[in-house]
Protein backbone atom coordinates (compact mmCIF):
# COMPACT_ATOMS: atom_id res chain seq x y z
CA UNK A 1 108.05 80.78 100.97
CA UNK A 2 108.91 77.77 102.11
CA UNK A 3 109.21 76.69 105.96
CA UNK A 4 107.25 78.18 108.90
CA UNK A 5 108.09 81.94 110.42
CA UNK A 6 109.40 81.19 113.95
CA UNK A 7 108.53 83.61 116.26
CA UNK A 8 109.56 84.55 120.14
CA UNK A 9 107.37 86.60 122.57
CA UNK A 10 108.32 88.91 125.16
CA UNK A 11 105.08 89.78 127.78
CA UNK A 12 102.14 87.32 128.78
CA UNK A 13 99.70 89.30 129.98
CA UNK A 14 96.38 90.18 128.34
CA UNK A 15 97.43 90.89 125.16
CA UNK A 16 100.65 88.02 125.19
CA UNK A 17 98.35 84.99 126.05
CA UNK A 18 95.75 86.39 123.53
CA UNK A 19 98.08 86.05 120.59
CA UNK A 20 99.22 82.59 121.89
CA UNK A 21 95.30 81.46 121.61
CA UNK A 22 94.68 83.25 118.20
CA UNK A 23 97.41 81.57 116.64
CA UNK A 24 96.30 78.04 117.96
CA UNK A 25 93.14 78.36 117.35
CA UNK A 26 93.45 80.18 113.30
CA UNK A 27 97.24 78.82 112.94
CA UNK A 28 95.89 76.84 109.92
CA UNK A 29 93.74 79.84 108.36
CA UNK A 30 96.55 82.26 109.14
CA UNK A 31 98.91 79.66 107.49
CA UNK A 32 96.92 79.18 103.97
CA UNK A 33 96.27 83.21 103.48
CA UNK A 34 99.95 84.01 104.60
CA UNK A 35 101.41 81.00 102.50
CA UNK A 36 103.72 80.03 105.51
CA UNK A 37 102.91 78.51 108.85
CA UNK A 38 103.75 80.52 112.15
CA UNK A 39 105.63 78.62 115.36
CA UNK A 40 105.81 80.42 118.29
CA UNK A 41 109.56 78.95 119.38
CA UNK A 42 110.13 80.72 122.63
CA UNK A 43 107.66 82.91 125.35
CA UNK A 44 109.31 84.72 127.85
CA UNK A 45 107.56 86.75 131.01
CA UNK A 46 108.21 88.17 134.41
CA UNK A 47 106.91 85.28 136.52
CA UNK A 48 106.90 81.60 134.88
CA UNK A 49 104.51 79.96 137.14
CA UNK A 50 101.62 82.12 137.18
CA UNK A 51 98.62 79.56 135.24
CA UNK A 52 98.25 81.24 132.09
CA UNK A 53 95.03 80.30 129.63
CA UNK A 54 97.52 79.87 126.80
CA UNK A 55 99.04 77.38 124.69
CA UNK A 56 103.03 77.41 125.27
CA UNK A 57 103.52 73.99 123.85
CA UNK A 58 107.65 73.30 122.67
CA UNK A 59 107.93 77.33 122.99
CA UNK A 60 111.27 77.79 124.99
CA UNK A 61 111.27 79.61 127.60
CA UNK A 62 113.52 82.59 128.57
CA UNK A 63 113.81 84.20 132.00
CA UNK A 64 115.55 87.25 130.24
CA UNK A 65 113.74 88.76 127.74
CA UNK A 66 116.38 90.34 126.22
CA UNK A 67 118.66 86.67 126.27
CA UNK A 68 115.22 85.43 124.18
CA UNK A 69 115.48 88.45 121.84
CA UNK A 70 119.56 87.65 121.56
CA UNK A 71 119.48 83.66 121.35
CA UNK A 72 115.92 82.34 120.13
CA UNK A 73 115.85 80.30 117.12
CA UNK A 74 113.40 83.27 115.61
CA UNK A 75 112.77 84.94 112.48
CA UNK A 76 110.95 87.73 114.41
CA UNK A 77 110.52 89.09 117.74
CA UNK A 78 107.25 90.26 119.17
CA UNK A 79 107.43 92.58 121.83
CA UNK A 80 104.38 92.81 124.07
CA UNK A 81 105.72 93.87 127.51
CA UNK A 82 104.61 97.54 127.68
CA UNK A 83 106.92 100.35 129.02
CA UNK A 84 109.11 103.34 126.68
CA UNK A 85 112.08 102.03 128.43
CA UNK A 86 113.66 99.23 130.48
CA UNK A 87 113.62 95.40 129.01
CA UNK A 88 111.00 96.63 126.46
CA UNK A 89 113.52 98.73 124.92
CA UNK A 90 116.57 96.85 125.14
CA UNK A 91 114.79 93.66 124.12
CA UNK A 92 113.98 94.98 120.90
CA UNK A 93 117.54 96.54 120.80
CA UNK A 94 119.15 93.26 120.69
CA UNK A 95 116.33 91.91 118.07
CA UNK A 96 117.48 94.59 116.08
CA UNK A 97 120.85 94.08 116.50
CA UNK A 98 120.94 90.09 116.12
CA UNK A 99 118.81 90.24 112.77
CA UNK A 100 115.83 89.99 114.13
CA UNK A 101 112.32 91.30 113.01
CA UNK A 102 110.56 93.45 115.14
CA UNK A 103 106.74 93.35 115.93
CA UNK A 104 105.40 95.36 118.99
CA UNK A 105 102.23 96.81 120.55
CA UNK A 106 103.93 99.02 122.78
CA UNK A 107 102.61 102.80 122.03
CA UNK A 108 104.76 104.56 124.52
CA UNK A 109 107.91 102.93 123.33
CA UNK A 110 107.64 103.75 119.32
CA UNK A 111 106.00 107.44 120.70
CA UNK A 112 109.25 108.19 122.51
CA UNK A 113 112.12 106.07 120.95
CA UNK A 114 110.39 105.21 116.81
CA UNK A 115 112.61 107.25 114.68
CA UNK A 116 115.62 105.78 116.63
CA UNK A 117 114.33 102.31 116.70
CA UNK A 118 113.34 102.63 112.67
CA UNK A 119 116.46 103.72 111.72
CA UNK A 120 118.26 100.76 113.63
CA UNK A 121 115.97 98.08 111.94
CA UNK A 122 116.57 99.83 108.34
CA UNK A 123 120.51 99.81 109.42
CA UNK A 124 120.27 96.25 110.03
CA UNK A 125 118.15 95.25 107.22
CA UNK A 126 115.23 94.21 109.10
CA UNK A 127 111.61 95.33 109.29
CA UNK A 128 110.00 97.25 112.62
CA UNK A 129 105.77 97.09 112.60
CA UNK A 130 103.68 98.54 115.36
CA UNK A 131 100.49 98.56 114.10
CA UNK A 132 98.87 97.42 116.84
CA UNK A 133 100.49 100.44 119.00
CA UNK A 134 97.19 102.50 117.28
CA UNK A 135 93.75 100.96 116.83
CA UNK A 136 95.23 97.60 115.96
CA UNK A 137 91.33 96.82 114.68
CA UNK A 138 91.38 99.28 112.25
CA UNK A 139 94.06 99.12 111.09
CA UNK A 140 95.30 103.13 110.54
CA UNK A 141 98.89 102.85 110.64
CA UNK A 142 98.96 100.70 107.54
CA UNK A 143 96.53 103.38 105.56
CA UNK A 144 98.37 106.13 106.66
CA UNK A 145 101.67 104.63 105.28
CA UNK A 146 100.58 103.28 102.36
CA UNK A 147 97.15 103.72 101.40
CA UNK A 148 97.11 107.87 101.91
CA UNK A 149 101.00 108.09 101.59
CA UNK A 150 99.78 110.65 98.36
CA UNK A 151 97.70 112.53 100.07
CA UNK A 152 97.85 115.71 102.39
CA UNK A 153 96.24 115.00 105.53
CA UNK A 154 94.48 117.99 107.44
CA UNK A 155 93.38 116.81 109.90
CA UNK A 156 92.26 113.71 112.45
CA UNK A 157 89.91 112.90 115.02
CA UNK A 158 90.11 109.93 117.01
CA UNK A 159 88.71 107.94 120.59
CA UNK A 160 92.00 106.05 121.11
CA UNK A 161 91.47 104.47 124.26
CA UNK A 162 88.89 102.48 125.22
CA UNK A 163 89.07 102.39 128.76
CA UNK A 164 88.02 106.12 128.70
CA UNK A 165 85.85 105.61 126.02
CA UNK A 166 83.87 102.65 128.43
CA UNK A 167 84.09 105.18 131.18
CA UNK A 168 82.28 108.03 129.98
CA UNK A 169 80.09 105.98 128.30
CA UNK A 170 79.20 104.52 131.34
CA UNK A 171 78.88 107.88 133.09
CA UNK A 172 76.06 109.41 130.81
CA UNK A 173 73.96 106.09 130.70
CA UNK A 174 73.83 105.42 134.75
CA UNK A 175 74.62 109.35 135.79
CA UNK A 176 77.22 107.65 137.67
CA UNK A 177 80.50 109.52 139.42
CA UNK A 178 83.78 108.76 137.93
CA UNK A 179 85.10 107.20 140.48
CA UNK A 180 82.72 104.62 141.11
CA UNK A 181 82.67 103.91 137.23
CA UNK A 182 86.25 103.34 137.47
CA UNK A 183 86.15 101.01 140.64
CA UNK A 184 83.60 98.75 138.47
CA UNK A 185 85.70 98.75 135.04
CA UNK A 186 88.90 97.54 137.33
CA UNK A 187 86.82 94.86 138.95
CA UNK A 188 85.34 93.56 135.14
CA UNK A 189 89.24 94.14 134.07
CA UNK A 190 88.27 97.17 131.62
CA UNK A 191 90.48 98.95 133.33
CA UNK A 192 94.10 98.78 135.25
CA UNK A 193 94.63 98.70 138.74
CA UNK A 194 96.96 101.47 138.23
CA UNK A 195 95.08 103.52 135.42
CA UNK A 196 96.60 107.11 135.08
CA UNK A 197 98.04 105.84 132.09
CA UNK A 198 94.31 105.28 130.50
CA UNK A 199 92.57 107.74 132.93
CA UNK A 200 94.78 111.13 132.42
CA UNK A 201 94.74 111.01 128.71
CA UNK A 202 99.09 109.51 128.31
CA UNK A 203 98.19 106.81 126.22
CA UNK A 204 95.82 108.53 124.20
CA UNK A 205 99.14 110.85 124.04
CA UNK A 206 101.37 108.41 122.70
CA UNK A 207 99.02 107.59 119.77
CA UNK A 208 98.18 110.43 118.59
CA UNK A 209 101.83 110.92 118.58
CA UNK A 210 102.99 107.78 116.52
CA UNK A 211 99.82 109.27 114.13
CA UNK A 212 100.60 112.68 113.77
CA UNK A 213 104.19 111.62 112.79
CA UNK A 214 103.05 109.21 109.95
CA UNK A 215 100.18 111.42 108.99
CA UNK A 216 102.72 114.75 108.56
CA UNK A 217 105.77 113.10 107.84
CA UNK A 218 108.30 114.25 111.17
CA UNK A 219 108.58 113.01 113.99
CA UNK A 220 106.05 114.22 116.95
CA UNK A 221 107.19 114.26 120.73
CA UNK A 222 104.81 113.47 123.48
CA UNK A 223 105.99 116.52 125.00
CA UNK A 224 104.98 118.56 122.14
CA UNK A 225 101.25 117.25 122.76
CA UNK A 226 98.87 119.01 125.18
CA UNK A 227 96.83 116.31 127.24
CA UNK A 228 94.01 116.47 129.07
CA UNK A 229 92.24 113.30 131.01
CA UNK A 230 89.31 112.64 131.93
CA UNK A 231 89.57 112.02 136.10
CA UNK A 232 87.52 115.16 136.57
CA UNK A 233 85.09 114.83 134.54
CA UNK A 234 81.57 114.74 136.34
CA UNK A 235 78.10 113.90 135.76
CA UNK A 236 76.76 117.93 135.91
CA UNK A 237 79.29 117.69 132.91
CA UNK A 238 77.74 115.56 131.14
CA UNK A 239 74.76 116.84 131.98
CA UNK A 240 74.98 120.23 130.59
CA UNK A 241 76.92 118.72 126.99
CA UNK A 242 73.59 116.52 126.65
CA UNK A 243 71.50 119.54 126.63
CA UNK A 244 73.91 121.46 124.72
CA UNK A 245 73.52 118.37 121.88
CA UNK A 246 76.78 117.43 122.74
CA UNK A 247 78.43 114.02 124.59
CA UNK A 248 81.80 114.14 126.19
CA UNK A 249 84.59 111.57 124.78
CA UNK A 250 88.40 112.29 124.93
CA UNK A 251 89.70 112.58 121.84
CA UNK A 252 93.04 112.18 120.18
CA UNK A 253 93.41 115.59 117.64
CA UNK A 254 95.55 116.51 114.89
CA UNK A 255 95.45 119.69 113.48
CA UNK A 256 97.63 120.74 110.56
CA UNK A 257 97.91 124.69 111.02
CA UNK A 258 99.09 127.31 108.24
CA UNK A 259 101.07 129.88 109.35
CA UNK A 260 99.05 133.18 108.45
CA UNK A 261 101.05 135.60 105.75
């Protein structure tokens, strides 16, 4: 395929500037696996002057994320603001709408609005990908869709979130409260300044949402899935699980249950 796939991103925080620097730095490796080159034509963010350790280079920038998603000379839109509604949404809306390819790492958003969002891409002939919404490393959504698509699946087990997951961890090996824990991940940037998201177990919601959907084939509301966080979790806790043989993690669960004749 000839000529290189021109991409726009909305969000540069963390994860934003990190794709900026990945793509400068392995453009060229990306480029000779892929067979085409990727240019990032247009970045767009809540506050332009804030010093960013990225590479914008010729990218355009957009004040309006949702202008960027309507008017950037793009092939494919990558949505990395965060949020299930507001510009995150509508951005991807107008991608959708305007021809667009959709990329985004936004669990909350595909938890609460994929099957609508899916069946506007397919309407417009265009493709929407979120793996990254769910263990991005793995990667799971991809062998859920296509390499078990044949298979029934009974039953997963997941640690979702890591901010927990460096929490607790933390926790057993110092004997440390929760709080204090916490205080130190925010300071090293493990953790948000506002972290109920993380903390209370949401975005471990929202994933094992999006998985319990591809894994069972309908689609599974966050309010259909019982969550439980880990903010009062203490170290007696963990305590008594160590000499029960156990350690304490919060796990995303899905369960497929037969109905009893």
């Amino acid at each position: 395929m000839s000529g290189a796939l021109k991409i726009a991103v909305a969000g540069l925080g963390t994860v934003g500037t990190g794709l900026l620097r990945l793509l400068a730095e392995n453009g060229s490796d990306v480029a000779r696996r892929c067979g085409r080159a990727i240019e990032v034509t247009a970045v767009s963010a809540r506050d332009r002057d804030r010093e960013r350790d990225a590479p914008q280079n010729s990218a355009r920038w957009f004040d309006d994320a949702t202008a960027m998603a309507r008017d950037a000379n793009a092939d494919v839109v990558v949505e990395l603001i965060g949020g299930s509604d507001g510009i995150a949404k509508a951005l991807i809306e107008a991608a959708i709408q305007n021809g667009k390819h959709v990329v985004t790492a936004n669990k909350a958003l595909v938890a609460h609005h994929g099957t609508a969002l899916a069946h506007g891409a397919e309407a417009a002939g265009v493709s929407f990908s979120y793996e990254a919404a769910v263990a991005g490393g793995i990667p799971i959504i991809k062998s859920l869709r296509e390499g078990l698509s044949g298979n029934r699946i009974q039953r997963l087990y997941g640690i979702l979130n890591g901010t927990c997951n460096y929490i607790l961890t933390q926790m057993e090996a110092e004997g440390s409260d929760f709080e204090d824990v916490l205080a130190d991940a925010q300071q090293m940037g493990y953790a948000e300044a506002e972290p109920s998201l993380d903390v209370d177990g949401f975005d471990t919601q929202h994933k094992t949402g999006i998985l319990a959907s591809l894994a069972h084939g309908f689609w599974v509301k966050p309010s259909q899935i019982f969550v439980e966080g880990i903010r009062h979790i203490t170290p007696l806790d963990i305590q008594f699980a160590r000499r029960l043989g156990y350690c304490i993690k919060l796990l995303g669960i899905v369960k497929k249950l037969r109905a009893h004749v």
